[in-house]
Protein backbone atom coordinates (compact mmCIF):
# COMPACT_ATOMS: atom_id res chain seq x y z
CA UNK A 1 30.63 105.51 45.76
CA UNK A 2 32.46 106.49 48.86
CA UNK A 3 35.41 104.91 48.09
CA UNK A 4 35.68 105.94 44.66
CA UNK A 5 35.26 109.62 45.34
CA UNK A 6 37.94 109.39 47.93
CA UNK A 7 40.50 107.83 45.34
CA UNK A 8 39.29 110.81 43.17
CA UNK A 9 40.26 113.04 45.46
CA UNK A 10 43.71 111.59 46.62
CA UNK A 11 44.47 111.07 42.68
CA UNK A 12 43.65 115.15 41.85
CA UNK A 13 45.77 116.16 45.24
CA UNK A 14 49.04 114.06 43.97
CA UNK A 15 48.30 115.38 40.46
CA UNK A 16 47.99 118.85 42.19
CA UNK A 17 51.18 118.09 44.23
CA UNK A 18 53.07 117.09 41.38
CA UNK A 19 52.21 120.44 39.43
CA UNK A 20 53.09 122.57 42.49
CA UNK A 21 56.73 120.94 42.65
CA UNK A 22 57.36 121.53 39.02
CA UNK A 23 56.80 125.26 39.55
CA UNK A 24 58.51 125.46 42.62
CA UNK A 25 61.55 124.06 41.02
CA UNK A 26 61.48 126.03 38.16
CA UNK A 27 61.02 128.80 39.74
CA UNK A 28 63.91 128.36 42.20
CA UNK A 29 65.73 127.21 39.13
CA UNK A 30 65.38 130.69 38.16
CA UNK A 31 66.31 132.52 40.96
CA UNK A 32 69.34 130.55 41.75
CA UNK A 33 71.03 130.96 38.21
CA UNK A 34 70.81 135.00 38.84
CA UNK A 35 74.21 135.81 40.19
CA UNK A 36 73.55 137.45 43.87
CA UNK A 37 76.48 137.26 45.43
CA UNK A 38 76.67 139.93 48.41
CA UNK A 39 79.34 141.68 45.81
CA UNK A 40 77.04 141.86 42.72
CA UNK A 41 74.87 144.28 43.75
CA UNK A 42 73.38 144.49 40.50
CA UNK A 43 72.78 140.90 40.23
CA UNK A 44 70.90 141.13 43.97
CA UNK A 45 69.21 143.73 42.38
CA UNK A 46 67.74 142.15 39.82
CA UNK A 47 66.58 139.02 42.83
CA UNK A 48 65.07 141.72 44.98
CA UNK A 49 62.86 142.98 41.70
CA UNK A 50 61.76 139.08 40.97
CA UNK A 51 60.76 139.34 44.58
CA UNK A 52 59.09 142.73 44.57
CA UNK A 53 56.88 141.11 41.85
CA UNK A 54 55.82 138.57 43.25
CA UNK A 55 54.64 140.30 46.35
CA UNK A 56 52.87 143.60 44.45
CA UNK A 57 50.82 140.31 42.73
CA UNK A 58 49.64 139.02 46.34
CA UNK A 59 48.55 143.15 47.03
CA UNK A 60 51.63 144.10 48.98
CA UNK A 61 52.68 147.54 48.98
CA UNK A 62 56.12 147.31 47.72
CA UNK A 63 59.52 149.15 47.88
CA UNK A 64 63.41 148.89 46.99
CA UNK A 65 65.46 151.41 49.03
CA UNK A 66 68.78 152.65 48.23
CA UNK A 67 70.61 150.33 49.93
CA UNK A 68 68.33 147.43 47.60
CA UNK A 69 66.60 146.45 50.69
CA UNK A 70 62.77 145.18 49.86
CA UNK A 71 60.38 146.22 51.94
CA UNK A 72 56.49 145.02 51.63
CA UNK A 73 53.07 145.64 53.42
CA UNK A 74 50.11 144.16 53.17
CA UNK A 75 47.93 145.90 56.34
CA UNK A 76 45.32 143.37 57.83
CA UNK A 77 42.55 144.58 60.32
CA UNK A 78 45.30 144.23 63.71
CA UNK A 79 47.86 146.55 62.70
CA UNK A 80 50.55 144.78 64.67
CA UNK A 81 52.54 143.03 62.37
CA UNK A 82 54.01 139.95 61.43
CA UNK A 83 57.38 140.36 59.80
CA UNK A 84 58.90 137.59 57.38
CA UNK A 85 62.71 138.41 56.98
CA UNK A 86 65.07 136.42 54.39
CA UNK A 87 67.88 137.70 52.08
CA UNK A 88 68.71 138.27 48.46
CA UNK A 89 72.26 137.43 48.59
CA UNK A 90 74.51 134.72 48.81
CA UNK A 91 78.58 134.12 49.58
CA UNK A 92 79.04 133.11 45.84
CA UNK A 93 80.70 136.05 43.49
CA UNK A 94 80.30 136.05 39.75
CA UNK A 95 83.91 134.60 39.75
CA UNK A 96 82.98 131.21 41.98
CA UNK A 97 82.30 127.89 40.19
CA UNK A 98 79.63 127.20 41.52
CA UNK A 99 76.43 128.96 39.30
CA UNK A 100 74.33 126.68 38.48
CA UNK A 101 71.18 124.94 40.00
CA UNK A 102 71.52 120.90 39.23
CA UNK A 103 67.92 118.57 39.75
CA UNK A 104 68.31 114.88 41.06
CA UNK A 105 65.33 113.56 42.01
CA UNK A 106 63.91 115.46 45.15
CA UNK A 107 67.13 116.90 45.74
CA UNK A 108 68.74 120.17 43.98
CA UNK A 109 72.15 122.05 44.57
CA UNK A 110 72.77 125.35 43.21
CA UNK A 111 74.16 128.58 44.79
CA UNK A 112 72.11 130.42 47.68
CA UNK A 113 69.40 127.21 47.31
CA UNK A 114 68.87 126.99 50.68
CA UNK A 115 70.48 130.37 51.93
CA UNK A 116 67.97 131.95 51.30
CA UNK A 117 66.55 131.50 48.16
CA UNK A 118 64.84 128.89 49.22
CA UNK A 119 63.57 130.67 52.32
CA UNK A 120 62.00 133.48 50.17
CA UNK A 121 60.07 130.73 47.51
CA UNK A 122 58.75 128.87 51.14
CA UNK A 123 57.80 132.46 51.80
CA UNK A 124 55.83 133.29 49.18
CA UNK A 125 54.09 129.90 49.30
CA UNK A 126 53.13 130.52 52.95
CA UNK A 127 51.30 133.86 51.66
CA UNK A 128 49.28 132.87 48.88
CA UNK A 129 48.02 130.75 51.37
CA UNK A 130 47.66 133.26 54.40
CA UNK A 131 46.00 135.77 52.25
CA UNK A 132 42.42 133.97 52.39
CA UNK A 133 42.91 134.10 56.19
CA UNK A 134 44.85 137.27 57.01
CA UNK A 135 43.82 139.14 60.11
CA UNK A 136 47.45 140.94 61.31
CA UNK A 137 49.21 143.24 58.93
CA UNK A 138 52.07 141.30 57.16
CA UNK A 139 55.46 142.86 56.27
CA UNK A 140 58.22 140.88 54.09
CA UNK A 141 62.42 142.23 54.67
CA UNK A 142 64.29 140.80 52.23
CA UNK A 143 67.82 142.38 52.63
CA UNK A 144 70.72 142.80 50.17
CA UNK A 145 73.55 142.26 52.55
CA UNK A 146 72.86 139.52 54.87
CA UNK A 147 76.20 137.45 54.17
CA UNK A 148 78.80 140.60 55.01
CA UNK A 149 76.98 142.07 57.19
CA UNK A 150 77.04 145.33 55.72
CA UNK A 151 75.83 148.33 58.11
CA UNK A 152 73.70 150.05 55.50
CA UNK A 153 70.18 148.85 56.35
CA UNK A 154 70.84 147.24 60.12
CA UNK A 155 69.94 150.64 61.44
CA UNK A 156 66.02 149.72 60.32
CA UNK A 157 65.65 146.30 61.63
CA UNK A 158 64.97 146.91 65.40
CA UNK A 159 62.05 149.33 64.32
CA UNK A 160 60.17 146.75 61.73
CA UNK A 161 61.25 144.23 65.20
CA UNK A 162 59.31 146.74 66.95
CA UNK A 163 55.98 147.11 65.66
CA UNK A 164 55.94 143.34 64.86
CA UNK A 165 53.55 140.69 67.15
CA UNK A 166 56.35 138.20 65.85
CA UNK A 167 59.16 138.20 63.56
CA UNK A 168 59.97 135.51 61.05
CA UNK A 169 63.08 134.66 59.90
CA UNK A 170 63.62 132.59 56.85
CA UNK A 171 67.37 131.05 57.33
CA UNK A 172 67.58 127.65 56.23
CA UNK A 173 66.67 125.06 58.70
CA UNK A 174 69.36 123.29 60.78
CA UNK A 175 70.69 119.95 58.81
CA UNK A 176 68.53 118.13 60.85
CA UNK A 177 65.51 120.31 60.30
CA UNK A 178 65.09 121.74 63.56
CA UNK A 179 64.44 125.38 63.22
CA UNK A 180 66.54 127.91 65.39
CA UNK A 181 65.40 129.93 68.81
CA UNK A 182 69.02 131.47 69.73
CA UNK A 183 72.12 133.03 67.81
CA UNK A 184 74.75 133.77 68.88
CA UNK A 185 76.21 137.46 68.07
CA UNK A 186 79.09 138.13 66.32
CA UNK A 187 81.87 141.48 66.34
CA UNK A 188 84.55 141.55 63.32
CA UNK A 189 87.72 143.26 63.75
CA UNK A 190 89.56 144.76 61.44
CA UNK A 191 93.51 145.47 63.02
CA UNK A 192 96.07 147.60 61.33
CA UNK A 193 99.37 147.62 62.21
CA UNK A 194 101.78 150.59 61.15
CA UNK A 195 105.13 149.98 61.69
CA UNK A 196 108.14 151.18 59.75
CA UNK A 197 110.47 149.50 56.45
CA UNK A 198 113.63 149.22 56.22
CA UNK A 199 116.37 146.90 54.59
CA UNK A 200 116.66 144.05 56.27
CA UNK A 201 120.16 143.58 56.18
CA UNK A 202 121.52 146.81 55.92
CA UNK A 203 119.14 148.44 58.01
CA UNK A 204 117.35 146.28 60.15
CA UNK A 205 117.75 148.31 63.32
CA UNK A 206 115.98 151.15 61.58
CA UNK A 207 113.05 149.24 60.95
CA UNK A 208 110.11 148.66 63.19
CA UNK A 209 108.16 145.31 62.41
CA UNK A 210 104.32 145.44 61.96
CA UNK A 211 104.27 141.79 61.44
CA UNK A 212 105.59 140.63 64.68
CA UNK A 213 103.48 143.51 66.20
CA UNK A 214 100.44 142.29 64.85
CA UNK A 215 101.41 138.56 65.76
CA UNK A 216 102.07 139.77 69.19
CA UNK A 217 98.96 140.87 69.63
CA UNK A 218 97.25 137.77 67.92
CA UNK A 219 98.49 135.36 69.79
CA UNK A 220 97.35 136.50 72.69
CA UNK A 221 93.51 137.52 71.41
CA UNK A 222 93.10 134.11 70.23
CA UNK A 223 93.81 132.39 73.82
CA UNK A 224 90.53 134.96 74.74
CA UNK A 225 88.70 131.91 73.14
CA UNK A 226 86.51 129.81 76.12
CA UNK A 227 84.76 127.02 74.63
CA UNK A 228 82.90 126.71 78.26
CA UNK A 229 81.04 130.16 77.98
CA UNK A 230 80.65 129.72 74.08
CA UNK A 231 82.95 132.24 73.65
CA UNK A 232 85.26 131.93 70.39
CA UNK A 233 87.73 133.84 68.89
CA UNK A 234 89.01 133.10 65.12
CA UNK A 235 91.26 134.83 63.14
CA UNK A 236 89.95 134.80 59.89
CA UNK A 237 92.79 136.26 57.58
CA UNK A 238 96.45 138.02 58.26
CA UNK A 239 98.58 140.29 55.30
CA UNK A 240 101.38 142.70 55.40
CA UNK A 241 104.75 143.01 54.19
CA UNK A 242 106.22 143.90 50.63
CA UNK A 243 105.95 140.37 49.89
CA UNK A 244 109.56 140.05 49.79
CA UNK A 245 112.39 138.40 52.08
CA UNK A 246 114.44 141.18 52.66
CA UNK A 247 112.21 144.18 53.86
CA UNK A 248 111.40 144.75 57.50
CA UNK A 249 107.68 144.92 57.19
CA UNK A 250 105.90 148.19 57.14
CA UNK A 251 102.61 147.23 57.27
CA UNK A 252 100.61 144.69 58.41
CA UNK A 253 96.47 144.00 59.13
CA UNK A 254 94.28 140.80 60.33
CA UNK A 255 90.43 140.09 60.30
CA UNK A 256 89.23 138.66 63.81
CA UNK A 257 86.32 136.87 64.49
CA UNK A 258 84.38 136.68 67.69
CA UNK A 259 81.30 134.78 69.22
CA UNK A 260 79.40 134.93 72.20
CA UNK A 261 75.94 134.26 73.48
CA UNK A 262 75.13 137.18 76.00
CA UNK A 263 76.03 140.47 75.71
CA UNK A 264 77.67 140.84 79.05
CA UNK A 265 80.24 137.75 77.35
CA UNK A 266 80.42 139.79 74.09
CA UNK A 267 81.15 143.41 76.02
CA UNK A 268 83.71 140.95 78.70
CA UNK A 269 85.72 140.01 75.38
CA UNK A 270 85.70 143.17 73.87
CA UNK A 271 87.45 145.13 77.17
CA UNK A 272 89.64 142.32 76.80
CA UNK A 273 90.68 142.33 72.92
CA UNK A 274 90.51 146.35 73.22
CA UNK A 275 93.02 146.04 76.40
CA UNK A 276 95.42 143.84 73.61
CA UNK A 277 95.48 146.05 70.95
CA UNK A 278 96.00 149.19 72.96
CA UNK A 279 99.33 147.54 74.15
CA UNK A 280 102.54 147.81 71.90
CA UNK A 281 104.81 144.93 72.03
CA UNK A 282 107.08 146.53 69.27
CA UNK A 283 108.71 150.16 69.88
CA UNK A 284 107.51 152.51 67.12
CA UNK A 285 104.63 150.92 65.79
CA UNK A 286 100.68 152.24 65.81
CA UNK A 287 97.49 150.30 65.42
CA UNK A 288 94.52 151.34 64.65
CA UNK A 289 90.86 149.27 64.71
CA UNK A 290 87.73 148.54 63.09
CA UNK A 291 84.46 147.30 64.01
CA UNK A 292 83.15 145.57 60.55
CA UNK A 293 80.51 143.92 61.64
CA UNK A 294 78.36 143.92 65.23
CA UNK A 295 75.85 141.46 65.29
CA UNK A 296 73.98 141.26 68.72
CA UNK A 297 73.16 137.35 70.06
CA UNK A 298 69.53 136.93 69.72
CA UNK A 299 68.78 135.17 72.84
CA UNK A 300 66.18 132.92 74.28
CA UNK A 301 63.22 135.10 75.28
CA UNK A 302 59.81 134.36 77.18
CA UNK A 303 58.10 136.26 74.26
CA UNK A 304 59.31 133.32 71.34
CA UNK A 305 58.87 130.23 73.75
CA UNK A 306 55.36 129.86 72.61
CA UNK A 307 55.82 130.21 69.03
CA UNK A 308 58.76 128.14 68.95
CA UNK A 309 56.77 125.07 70.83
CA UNK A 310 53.56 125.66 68.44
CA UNK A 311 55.64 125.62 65.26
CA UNK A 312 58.33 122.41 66.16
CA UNK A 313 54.64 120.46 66.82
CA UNK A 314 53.28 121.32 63.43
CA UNK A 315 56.11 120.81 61.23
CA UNK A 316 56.60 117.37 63.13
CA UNK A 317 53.33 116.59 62.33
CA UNK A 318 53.77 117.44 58.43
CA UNK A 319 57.25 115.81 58.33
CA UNK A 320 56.22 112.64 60.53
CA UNK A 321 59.40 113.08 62.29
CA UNK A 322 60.59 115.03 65.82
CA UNK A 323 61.31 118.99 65.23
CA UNK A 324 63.01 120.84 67.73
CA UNK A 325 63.81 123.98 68.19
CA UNK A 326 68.24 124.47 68.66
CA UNK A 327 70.63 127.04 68.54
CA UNK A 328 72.77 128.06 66.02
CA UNK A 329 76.51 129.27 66.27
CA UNK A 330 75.95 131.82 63.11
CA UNK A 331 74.15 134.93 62.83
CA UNK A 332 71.73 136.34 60.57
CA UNK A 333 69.88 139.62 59.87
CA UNK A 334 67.35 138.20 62.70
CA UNK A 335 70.11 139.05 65.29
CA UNK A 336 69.38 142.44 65.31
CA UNK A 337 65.79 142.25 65.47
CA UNK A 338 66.27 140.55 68.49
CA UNK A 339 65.54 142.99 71.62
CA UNK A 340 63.73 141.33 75.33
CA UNK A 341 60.14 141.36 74.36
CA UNK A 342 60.52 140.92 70.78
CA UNK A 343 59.11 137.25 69.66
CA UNK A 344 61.29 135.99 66.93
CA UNK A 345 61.72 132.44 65.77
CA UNK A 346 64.41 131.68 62.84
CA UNK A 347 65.32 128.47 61.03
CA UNK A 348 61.90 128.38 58.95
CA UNK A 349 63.29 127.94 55.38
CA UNK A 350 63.35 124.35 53.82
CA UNK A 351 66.08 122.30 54.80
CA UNK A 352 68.90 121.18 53.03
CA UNK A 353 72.87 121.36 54.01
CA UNK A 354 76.64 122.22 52.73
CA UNK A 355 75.56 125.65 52.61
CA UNK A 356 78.35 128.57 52.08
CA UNK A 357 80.17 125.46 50.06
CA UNK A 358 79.90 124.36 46.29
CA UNK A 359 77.55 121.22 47.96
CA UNK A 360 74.88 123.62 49.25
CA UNK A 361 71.76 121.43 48.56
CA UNK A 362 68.07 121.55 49.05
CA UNK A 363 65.30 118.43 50.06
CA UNK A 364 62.87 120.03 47.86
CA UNK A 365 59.79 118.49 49.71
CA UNK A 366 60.39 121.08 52.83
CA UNK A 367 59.48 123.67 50.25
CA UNK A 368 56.21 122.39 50.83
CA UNK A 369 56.23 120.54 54.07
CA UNK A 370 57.67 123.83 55.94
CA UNK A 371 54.79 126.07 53.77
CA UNK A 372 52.09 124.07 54.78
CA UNK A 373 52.90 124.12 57.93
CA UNK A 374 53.47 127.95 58.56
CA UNK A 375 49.84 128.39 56.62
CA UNK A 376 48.60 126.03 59.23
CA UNK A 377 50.56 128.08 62.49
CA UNK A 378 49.51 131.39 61.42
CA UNK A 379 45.69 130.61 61.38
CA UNK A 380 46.48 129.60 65.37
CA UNK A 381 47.35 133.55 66.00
């Protein structure tokens, strides 16, 4: 009889298996045909409340703030937290192409699939799960904003960081599924030039150029770029002028990107950028500057190492393959929860690739390969 109860019990676990996909997929099905891009507030709205559901079922005590950042607690008998962090919104506007969520096989592409929509379905997986076995408080961020950057709810993170044991993150795995223990930071510039029009045939004396002002000044910010300290400099986007031949141009503005992986690096480049733009290289003109976005590296830390070892080990073991632990050249909301002493690991949503591109694609078997195996990590804390 042996035998036949354990082909019983394999048979009910693939039938079980099977069912579990279907709702996973129709449930990210769902999520990723609701417009969220970071500009459709309404539409990340309308995520965050799908989310806020789903959470106030498991017995969190839920929340949408102003700025349509979720915030959920479920208090355990530790009151140190654990803090699972993932986003509503994704690059792709209402006017993009790219809408809707396609099946083939155990594959699916659809906007925000893996970034992060995934992330938050692997999340709530993971807690009707945990629940049986909680002990620590648990807290779910879900931000509105992730993909710009956008200031209004940064000011938070480093407190929920705080008061967490360990922090989370639910950014889609690296395309080769190893999950993520450093980021490097990020600082957007926004550069105006003011210069001053004038014909430019006629008048061309008269004029003073913001164009070549601005290129002045680019040319020599992007040679700040040192691929030996992992220190990059990109400019992103340049505009100005009347668009017209014959008009000296009047106005002019770029977007600059910058990377680093220490602070001291990202405060080096920024004496050096600032030391640029505060020079004029055409008579007459002005320029003024913005800090967009400011996205601290979350480094390597003593605190994750731990974590990060336990966690590579147990997804290898569910995915029969070696998981590592890598750093990524982007950043994410987990940046700024990342102070010395904080333990954060990030890279735990399913894995997939192409994302930010009308490709992005999800292996839909990490939905439950990376579940199980957070279920399995937290009951080690």
């Amino acid at each position: 009889m042996r035998p036949l109860f354990f082909v019983a019990s394999f048979i009910l676990s693939q039938i079980a298996f099977a069912e579990s996909k279907s709702t996973d997929v129709e449930t990210l099905r769902q999520i990723v045909e609701i417009n969220s891009g970071t500009s459709n507030q309404a539409g990340v709205l309308k995520v965050q409340q799908w989310f806020e559901g789903e959470l106030s079922s498991l017995g969190f005590k839920t929340e949408i703030q102003k700025s349509n950042l979720l915030l959920a607690e479920k208090e355990g008998s530790n009151k140190k937290f654990i803090t699972f962090l993932t986003h509503a919104d994704t690059v792709f506007d209402p006017t993009h192409a790219f809408q809707r969520f396609d099946l083939s096989g155990d594959t699916a592409k659809g906007p925000g699939v893996i970034d992060a929509k995934g992330g938050m379905l692997v999340i709530l997986k993971t807690l009707k799960e945990h629940l049986k076995d909680q002990k620590y408080s648990l807290r779910v961020v879900s931000s509105p904003a992730e993909e710009t950057g956008t200031q209004g709810y940064l000011a938070d993170l480093p407190k929920y960081a705080a008061s967490s044991l360990l922090v989370l993150g639910f950014e889609p795995a690296l395309d080769n599924g190893n999950i993520v223990n450093e980021r490097r930071g990020n600082r957007w510039y926004l550069v105006k030039v003011t210069g001053k029009e004038a014909h430019a045939g006629r008048a061309h004396k008269d004029g003073r150029n913001a164009c070549v002002e601005l290129s002045e000044k680019l040319v020599r910010i992007a040679k700040l770029t040192d691929y030996s300290k992992d220190v990059t400099v990109s400019v992103g986007r340049i505009d100005g002028g009347q668009n017209k031949f014959n008009i000296v141009c009047g106005f002019a503005e770029a977007k600059i990107d910058t990377r680093f992986s220490t602070r001291k690096d990202r405060d080096r480049l920024h004496e050096k950028i600032m030391k640029i733009l505060n020079s004029t290289y055409v008579q007459g003109t002005t320029t003024a500057v913005v800090i967009d976005n400011d996205a601290p590296p979350m480094a390597k830390n003593v605190a994750s190492a731990g974590y990060v070892k336990v966690l590579a080990k147990i997804i290898s073991e569910k995915e029969h393959r070696t998981i590592t632990a890598e750093k990524s050249g982007g950043a994410s909301d987990a940046n700024y929860m990342s102070e010395p002493g904080v333990a954060i690991v990030d890279g735990l949503g399913p894995v997939g690739g192409k994302m930010h591109t009308a490709e992005e694609f999800i292996d839909l078997k990490t939905l439950e390969t990376r579940s199980q195996a957070l279920v399995e990590f937290l009951k080690t804390l």
